[in-house]
C-alpha atoms as a PDB file:
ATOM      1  CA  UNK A   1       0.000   0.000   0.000  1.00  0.00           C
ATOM      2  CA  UNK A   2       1.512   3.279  -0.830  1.00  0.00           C
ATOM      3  CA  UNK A   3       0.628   6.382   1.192  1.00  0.00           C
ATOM      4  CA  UNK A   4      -1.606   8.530  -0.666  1.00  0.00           C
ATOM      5  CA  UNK A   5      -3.448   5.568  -1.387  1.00  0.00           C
ATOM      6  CA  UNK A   6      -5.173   5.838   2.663  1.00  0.00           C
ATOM      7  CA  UNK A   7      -8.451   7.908   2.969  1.00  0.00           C
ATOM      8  CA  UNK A   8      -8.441   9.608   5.857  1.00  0.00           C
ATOM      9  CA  UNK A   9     -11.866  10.366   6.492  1.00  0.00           C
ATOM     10  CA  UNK A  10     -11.928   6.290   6.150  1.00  0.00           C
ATOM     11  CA  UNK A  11      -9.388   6.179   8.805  1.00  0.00           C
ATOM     12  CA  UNK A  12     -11.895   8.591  11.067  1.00  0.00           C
ATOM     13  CA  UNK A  13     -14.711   6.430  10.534  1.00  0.00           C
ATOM     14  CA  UNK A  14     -12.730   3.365  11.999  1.00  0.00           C
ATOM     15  CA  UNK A  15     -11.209   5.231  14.480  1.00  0.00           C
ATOM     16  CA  UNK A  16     -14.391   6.185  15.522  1.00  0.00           C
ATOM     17  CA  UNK A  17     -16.367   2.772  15.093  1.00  0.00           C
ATOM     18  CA  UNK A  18     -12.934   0.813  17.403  1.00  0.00           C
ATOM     19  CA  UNK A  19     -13.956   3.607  20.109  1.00  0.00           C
ATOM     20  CA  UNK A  20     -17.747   3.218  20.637  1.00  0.00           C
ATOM     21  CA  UNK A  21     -17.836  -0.773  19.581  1.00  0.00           C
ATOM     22  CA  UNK A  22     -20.748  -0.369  17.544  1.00  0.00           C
ATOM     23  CA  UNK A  23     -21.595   0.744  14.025  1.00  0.00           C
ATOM     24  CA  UNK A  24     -24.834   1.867  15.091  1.00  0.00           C
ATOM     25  CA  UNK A  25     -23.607   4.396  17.442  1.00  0.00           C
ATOM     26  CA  UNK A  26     -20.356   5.474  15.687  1.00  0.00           C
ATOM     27  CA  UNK A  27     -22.956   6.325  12.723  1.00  0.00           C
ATOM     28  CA  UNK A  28     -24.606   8.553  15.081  1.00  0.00           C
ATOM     29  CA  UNK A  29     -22.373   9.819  16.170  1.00  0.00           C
ATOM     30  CA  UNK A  30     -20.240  11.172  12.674  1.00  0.00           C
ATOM     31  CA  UNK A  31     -24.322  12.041  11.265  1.00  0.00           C
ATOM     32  CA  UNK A  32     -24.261   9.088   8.629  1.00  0.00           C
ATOM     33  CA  UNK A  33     -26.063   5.651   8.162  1.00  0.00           C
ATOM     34  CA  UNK A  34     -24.943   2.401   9.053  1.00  0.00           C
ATOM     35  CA  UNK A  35     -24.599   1.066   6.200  1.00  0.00           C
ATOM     36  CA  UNK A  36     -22.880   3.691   4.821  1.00  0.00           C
ATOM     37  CA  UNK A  37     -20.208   3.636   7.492  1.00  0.00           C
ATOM     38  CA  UNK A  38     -20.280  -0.260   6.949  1.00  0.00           C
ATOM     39  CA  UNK A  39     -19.353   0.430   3.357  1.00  0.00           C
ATOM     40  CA  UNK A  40     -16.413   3.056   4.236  1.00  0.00           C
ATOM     41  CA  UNK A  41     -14.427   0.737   6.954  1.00  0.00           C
ATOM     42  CA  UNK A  42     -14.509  -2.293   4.332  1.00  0.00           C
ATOM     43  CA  UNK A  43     -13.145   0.233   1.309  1.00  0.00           C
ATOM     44  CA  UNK A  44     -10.418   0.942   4.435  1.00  0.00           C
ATOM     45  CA  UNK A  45      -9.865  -3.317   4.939  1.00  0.00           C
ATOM     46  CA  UNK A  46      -9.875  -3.393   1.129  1.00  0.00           C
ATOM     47  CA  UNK A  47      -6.926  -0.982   1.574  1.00  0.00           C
ATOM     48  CA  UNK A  48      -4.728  -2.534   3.495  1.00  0.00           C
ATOM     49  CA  UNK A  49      -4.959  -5.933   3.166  1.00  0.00           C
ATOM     50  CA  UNK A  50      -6.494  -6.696   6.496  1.00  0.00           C
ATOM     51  CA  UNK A  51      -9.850  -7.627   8.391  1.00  0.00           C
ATOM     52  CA  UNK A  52      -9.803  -4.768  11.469  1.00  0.00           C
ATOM     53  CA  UNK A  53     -13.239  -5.861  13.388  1.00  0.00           C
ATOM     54  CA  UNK A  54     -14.352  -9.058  14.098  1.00  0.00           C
ATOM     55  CA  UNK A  55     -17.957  -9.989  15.699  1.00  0.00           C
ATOM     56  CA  UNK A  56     -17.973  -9.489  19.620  1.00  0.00           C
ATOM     57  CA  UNK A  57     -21.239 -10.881  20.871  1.00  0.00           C
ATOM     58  CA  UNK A  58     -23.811  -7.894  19.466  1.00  0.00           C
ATOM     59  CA  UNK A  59     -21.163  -5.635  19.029  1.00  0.00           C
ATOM     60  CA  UNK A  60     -17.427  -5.404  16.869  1.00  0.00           C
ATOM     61  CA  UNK A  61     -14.081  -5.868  18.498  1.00  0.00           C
ATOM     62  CA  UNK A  62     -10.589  -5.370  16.899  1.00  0.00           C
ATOM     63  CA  UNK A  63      -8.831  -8.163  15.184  1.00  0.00           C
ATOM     64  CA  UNK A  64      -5.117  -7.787  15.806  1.00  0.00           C
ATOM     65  CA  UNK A  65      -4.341  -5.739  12.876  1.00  0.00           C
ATOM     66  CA  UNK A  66      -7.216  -4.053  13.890  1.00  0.00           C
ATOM     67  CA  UNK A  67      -5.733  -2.802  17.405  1.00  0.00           C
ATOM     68  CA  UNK A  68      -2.449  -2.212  15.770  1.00  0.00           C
ATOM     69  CA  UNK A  69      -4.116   0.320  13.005  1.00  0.00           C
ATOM     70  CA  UNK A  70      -6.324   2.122  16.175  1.00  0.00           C
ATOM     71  CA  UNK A  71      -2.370   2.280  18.054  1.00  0.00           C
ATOM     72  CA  UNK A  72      -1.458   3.819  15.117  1.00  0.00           C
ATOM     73  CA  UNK A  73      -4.787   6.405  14.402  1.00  0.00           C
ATOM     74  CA  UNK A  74      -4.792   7.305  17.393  1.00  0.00           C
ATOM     75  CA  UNK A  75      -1.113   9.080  16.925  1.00  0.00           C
ATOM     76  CA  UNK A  76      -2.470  10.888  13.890  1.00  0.00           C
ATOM     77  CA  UNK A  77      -5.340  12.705  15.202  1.00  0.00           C
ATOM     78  CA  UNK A  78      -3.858  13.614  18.643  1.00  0.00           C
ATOM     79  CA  UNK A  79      -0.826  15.025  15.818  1.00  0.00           C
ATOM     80  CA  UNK A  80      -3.643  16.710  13.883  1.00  0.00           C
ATOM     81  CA  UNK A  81      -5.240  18.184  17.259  1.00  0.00           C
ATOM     82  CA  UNK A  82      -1.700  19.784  18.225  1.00  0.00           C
ATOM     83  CA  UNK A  83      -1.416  20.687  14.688  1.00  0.00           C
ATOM     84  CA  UNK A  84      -4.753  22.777  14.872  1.00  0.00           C
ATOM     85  CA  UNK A  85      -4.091  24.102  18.405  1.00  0.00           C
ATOM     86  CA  UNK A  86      -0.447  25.814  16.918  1.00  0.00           C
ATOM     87  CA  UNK A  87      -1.398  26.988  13.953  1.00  0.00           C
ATOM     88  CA  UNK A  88      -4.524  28.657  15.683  1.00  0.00           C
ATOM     89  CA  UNK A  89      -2.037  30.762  17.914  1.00  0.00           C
ATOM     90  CA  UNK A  90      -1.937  34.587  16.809  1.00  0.00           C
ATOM     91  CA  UNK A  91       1.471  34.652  18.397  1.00  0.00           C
ATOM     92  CA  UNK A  92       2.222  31.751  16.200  1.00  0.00           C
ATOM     93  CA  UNK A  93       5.286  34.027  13.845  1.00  0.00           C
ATOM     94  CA  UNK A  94       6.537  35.235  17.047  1.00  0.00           C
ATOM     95  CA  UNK A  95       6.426  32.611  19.453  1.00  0.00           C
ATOM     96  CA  UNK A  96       9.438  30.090  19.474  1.00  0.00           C
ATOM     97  CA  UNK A  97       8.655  26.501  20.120  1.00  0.00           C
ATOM     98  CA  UNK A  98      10.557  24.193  21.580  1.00  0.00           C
ATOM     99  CA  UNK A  99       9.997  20.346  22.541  1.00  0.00           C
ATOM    100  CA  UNK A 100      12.573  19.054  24.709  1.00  0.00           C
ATOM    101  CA  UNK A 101      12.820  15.325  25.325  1.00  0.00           C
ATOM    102  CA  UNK A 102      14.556  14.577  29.333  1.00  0.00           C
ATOM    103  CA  UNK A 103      16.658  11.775  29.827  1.00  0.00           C
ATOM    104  CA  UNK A 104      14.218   9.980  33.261  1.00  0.00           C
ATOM    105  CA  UNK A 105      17.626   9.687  34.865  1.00  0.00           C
ATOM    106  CA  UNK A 106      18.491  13.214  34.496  1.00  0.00           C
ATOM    107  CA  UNK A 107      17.224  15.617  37.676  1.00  0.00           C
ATOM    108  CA  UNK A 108      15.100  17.914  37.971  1.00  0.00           C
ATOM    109  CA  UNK A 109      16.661  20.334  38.728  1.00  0.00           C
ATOM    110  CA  UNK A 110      19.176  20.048  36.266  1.00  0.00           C
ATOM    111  CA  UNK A 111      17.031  19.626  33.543  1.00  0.00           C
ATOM    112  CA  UNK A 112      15.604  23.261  34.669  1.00  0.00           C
ATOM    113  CA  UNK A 113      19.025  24.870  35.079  1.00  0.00           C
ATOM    114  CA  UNK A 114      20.363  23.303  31.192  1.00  0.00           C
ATOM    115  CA  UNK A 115      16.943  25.250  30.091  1.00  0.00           C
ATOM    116  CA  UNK A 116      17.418  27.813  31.735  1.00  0.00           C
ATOM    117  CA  UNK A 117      19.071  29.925  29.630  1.00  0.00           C
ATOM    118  CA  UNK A 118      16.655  29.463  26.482  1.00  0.00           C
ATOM    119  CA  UNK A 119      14.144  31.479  29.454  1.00  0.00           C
ATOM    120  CA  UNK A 120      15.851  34.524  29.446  1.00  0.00           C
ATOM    121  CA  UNK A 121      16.035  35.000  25.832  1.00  0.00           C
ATOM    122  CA  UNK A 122      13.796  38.134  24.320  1.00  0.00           C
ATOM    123  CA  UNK A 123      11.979  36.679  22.154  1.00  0.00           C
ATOM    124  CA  UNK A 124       9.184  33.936  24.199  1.00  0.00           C
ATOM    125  CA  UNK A 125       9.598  30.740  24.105  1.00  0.00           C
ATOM    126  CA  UNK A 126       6.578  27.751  24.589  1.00  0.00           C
ATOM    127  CA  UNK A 127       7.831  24.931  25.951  1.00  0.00           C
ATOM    128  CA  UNK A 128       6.853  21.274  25.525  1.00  0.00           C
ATOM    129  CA  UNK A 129       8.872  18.927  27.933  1.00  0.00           C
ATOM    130  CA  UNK A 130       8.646  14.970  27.762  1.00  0.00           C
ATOM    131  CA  UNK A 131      10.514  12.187  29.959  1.00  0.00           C
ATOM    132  CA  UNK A 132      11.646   9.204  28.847  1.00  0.00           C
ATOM    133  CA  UNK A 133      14.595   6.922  27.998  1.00  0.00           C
ATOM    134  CA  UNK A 134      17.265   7.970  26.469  1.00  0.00           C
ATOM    135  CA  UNK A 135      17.360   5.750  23.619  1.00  0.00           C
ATOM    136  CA  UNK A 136      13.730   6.665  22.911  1.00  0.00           C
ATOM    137  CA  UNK A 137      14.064  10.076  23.154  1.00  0.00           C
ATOM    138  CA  UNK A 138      17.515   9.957  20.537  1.00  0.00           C
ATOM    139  CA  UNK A 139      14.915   7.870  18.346  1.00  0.00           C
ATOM    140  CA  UNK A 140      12.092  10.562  18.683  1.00  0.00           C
ATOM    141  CA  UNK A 141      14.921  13.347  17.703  1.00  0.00           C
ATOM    142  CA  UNK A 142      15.744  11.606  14.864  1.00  0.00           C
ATOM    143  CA  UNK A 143      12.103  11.285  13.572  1.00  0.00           C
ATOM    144  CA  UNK A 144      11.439  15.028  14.428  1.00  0.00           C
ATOM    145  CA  UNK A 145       9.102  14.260  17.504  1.00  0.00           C
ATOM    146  CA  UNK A 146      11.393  16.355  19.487  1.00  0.00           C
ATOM    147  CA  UNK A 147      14.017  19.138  18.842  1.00  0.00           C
ATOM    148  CA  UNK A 148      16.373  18.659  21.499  1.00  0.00           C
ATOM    149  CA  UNK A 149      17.397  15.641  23.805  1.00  0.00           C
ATOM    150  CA  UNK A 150      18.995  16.428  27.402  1.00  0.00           C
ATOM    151  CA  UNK A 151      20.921  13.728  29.379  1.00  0.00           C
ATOM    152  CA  UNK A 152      23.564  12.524  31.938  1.00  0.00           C
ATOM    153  CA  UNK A 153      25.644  10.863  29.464  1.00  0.00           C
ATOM    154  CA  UNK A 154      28.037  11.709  26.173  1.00  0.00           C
ATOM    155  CA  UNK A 155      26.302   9.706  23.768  1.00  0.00           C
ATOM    156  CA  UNK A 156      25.372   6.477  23.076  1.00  0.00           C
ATOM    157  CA  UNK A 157      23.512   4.132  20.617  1.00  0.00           C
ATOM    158  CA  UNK A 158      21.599   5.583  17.861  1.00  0.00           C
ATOM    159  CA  UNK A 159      23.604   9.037  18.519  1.00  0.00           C
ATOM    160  CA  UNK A 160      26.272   9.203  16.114  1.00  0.00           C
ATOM    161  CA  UNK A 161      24.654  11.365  13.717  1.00  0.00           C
ATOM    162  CA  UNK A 162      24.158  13.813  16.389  1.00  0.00           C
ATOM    163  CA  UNK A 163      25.136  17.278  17.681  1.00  0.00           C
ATOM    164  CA  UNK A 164      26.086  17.303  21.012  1.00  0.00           C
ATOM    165  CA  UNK A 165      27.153  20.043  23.592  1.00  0.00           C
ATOM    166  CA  UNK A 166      28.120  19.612  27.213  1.00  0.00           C
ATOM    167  CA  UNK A 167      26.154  22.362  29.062  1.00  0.00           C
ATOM    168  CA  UNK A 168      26.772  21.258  32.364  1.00  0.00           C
ATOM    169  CA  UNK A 169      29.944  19.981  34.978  1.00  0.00           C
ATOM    170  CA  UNK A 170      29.279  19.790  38.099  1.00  0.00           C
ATOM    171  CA  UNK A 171      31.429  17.975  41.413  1.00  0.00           C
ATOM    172  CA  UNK A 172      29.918  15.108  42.983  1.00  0.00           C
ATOM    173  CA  UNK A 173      29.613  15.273  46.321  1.00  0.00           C
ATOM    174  CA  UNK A 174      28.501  12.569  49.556  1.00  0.00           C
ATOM    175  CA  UNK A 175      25.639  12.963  51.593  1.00  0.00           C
ATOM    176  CA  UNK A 176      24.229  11.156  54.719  1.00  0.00           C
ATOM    177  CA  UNK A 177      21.921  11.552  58.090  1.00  0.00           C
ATOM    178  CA  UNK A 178      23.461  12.769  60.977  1.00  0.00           C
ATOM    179  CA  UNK A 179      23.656   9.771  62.824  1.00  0.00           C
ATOM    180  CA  UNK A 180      25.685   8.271  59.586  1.00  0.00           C
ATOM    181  CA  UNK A 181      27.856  10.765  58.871  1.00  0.00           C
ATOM    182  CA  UNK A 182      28.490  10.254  63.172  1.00  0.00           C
ATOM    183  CA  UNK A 183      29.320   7.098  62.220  1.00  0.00           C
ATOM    184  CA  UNK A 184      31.735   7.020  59.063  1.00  0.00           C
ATOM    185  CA  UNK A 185      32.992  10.628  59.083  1.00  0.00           C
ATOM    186  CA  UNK A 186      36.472  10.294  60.556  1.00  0.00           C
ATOM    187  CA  UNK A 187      39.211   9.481  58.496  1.00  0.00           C
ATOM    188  CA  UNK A 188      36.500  10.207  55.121  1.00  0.00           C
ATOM    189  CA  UNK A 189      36.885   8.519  52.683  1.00  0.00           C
ATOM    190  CA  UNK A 190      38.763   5.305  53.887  1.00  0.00           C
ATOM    191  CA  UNK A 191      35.869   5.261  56.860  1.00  0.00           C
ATOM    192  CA  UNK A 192      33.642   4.628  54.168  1.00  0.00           C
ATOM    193  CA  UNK A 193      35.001   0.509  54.027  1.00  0.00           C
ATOM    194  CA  UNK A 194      31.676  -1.474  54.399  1.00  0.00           C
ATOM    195  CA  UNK A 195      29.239   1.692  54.762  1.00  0.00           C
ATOM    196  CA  UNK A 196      25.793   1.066  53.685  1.00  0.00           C
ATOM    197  CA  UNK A 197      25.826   2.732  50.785  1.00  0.00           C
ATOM    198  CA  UNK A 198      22.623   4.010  48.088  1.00  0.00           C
ATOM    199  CA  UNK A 199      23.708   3.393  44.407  1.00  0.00           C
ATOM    200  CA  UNK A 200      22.278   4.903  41.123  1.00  0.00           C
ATOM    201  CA  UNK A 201      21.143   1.994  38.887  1.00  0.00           C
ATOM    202  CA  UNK A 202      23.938   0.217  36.781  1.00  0.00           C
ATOM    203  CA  UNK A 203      22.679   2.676  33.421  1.00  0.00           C
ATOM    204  CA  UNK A 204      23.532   5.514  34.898  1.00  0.00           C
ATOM    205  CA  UNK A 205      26.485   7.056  34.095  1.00  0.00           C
ATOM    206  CA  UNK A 206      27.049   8.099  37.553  1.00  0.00           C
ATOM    207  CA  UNK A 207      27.511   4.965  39.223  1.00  0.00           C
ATOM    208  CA  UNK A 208      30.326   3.695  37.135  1.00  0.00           C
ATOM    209  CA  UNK A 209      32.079   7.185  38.278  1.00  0.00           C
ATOM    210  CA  UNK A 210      31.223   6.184  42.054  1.00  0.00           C
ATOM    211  CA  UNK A 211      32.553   2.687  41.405  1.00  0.00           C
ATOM    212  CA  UNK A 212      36.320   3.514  39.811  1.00  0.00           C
ATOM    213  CA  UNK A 213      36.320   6.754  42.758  1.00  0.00           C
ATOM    214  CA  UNK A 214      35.564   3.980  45.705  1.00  0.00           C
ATOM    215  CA  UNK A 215      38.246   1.657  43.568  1.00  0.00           C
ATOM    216  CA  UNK A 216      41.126   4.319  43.311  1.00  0.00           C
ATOM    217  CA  UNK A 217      41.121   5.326  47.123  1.00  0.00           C
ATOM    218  CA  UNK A 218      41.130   1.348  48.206  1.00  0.00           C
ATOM    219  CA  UNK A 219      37.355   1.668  49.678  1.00  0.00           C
ATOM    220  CA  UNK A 220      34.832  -1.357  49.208  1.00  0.00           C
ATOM    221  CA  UNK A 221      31.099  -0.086  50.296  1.00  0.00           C
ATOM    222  CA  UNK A 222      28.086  -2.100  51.209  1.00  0.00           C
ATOM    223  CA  UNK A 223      25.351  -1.352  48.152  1.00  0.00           C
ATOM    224  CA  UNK A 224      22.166  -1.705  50.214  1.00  0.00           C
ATOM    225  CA  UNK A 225      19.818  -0.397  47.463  1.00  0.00           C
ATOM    226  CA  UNK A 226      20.142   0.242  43.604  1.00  0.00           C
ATOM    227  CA  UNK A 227      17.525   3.248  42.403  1.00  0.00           C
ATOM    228  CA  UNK A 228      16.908   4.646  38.657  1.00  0.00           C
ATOM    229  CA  UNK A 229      15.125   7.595  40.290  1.00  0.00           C
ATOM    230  CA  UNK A 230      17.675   9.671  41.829  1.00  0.00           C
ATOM    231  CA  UNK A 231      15.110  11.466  44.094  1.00  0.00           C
ATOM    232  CA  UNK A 232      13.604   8.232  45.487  1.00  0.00           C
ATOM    233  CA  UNK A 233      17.338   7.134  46.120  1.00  0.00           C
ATOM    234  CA  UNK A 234      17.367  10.518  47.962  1.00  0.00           C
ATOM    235  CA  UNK A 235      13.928   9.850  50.168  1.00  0.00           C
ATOM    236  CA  UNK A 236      16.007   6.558  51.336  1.00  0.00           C
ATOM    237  CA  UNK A 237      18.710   8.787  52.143  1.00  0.00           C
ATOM    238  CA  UNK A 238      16.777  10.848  54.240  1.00  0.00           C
ATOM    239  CA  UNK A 239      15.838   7.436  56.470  1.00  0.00           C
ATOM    240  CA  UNK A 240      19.120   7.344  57.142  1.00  0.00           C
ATOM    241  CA  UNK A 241      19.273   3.623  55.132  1.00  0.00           C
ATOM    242  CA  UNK A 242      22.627   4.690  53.344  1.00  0.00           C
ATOM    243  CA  UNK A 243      24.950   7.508  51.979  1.00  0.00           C
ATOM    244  CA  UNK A 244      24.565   8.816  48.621  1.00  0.00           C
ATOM    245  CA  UNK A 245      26.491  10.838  46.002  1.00  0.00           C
ATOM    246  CA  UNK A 246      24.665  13.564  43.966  1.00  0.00           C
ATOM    247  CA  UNK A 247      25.858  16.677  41.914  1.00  0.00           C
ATOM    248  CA  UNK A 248      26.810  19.826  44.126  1.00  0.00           C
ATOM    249  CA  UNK A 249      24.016  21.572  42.007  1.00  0.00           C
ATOM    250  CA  UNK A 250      21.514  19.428  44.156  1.00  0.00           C
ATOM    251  CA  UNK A 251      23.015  20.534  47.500  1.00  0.00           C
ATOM    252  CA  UNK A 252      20.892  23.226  48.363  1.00  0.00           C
ATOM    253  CA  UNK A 253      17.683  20.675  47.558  1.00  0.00           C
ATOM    254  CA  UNK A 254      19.613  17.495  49.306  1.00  0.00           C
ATOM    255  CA  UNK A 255      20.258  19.454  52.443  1.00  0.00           C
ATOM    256  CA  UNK A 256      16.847  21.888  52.514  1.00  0.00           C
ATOM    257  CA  UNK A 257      15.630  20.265  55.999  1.00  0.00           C
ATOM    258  CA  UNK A 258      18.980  19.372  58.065  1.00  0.00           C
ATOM    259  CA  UNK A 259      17.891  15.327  57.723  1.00  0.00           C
ATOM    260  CA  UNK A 260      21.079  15.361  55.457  1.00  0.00           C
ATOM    261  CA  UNK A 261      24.441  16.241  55.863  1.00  0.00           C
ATOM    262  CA  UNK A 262      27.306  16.506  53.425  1.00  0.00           C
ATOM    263  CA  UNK A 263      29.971  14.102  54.607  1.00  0.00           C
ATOM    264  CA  UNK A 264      32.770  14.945  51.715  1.00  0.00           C
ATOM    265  CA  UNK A 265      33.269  15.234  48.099  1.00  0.00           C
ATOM    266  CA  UNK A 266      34.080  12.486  45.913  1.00  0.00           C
ATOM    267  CA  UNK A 267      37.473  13.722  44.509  1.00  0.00           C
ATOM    268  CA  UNK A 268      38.191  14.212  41.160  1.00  0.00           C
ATOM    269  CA  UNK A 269      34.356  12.845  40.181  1.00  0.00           C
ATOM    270  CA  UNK A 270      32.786  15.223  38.329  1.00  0.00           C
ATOM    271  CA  UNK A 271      29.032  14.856  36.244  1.00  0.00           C
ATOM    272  CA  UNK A 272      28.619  16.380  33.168  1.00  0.00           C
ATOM    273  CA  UNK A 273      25.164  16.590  31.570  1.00  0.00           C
ATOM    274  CA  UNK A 274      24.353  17.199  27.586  1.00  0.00           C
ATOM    275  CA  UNK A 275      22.019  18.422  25.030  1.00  0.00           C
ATOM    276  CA  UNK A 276      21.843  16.798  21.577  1.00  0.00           C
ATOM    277  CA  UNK A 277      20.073  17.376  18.538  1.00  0.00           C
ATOM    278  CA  UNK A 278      19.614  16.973  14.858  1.00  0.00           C
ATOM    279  CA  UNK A 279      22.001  18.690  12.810  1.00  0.00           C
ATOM    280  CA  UNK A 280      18.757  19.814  10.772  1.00  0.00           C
ATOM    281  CA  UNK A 281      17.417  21.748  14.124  1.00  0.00           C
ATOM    282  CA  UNK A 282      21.005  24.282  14.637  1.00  0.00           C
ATOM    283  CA  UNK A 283      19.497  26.840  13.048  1.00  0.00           C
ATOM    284  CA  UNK A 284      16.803  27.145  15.489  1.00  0.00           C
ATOM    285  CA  UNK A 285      17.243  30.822  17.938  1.00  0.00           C
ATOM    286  CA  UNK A 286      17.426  28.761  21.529  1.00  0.00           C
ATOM    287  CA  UNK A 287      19.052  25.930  19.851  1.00  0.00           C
ATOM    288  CA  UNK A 288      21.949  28.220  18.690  1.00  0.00           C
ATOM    289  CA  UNK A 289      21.729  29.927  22.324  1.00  0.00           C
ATOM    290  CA  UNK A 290      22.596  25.941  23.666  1.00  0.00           C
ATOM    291  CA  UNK A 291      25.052  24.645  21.266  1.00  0.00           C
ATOM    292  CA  UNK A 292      26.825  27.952  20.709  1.00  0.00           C
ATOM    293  CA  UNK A 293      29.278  28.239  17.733  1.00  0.00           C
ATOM    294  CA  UNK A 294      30.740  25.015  18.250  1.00  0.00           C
ATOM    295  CA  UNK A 295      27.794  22.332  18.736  1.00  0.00           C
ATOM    296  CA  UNK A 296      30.836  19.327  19.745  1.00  0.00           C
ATOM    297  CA  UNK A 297      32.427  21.556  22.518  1.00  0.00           C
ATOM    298  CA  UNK A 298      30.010  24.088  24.625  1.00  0.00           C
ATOM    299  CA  UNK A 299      30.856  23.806  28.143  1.00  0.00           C
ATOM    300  CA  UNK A 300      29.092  25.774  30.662  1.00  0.00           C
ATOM    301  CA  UNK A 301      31.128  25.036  34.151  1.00  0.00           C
ATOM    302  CA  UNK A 302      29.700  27.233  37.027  1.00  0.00           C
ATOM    303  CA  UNK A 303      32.144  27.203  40.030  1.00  0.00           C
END
């Protein structure tokens, strides 16, 4: 099937028939007959190749090719929708867009302070922000869902096409409750041998740091919990189950309500966070405000 040979208003009327499970009520709905409707989803079957309903006692369910095709619809009308709702803003020639895909491992607070900049610019900027994996998001960049990707790490699969610029370096530094930091303070950080100690998840970026720091000054922790949310690792931190490591940009958030303490600093462990994007998107005003002149080597590094 080639692409101009699908009817969209075909592709409604199924769309609309998968949602309400009837052809007597979709017809009602869309203001035609049944049989009518009838006639328009089988010209859509005849289309594709496939059966998409199938008899469900009195009513029509989705064969599997069925519930792939409504997966599928129901991406293109939610697309049309936001099509309509931007093209309907009068500040439409003035206002910059922007849709920024975050890394889930990245903080928040990070991810505000990498944006950050594209806020003070003169001309406004509407922002769209989605979470997700990394890999997903690179994918999404590539396929124009999103204009710019942030993240914890340099690169990685599916990112070698890429522009990338490292916004971000910050130190990491170690955290714990009082009674903890009591405990394994003295003689920091070979009183850290055996400390229970909360770990970033083994795809972060940040824990192989921790690892070859802990390695290089002879120290061998107790891991007593692994987390991919760096802000539930923190709520364990705060019940005093473990020390943790986080960026000094998180200090003033980590240490807000005196339940943590900051024990040392993880020497010579730094984490640096990055913004890619599609060569295609450079030319974009907050894009060039991110990637500067040279989109391969941007660094920001506040003291």
């Amino acid at each position: 099937m080639k692409l101009n040979e699908l009817n969209y208003h075909h592709l409604r009327y199924f769309w609309m028939v998968a949602n309400t499970g009837s052809l007597t009520a979709a017809a009602e709905r869309l203001g035609l007959r049944a049989q009518t409707l009838s006639s328009q989803i089988t010209q859509l079957e005849q289309t594709l190749g496939r059966s998409l309903f199938q008899p469900v006692g009195r009513g029509l369910g989705l064969t599997e090719a069925g519930r792939i095709a409504l997966r599928y619809a129901d991406q293109i009308f939610q697309l049309g929708e936001q099509m309509a709702e931007s093209l309907s803003d009068e500040q439409l020639d003035y206002t910059l867009r922007l849709t920024v895909g975050i890394a889930d491992a990245l903080p928040k607070t990070v991810s505000f302070h990498m944006i950050e900049p594209i806020l003070g610019m003169q001309r406004p900027v509407r922002l769209v922000c989605q979470e997700g994996r990394f890999e997903a998001l690179c994918s999404d960049l590539v396929q124009h869902s999103v204009d710019v990707v942030l993240a914890e790490r340099p690169g990685g699969q599916g990112t070698a096409h890429l522009q990338v610029a490292k916004l971000l370096t910050y130190p990491v530094r170690i955290f714990a409750s009082p009674v903890l930091k009591a405990k394994y303070q003295d003689n920091f950080p070979q009183s850290l041998q055996h400390a229970p100690f909360l770990m970033p998840s083994r795809n972060n970026v940040l824990r192989l740091k921790l690892e070859h720091w802990l390695e290089s000054v002879g120290v061998e922790v107790t891991v007593v919990g692994e987390f991919d949310d760096l802000a539930l690792l923190e709520t364990f931190g705060r019940a005093g189950l473990g020390l943790f490591a986080v960026p000094a940009l998180l200090i003033e958030d980590v240490v807000r309500d005196n339940t943590l303490v900051h024990m040392g600093d993880a020497q010579g462990v730094v984490e640096d966070f990055f913004a890619f994007t599609h060569p295609r998107n450079l030319n974009h005003p907050a894009l060039k405000l991110l990637f500067g002149a040279n989109p391969n080597t941007n660094p920001n590094r506040p003291e």
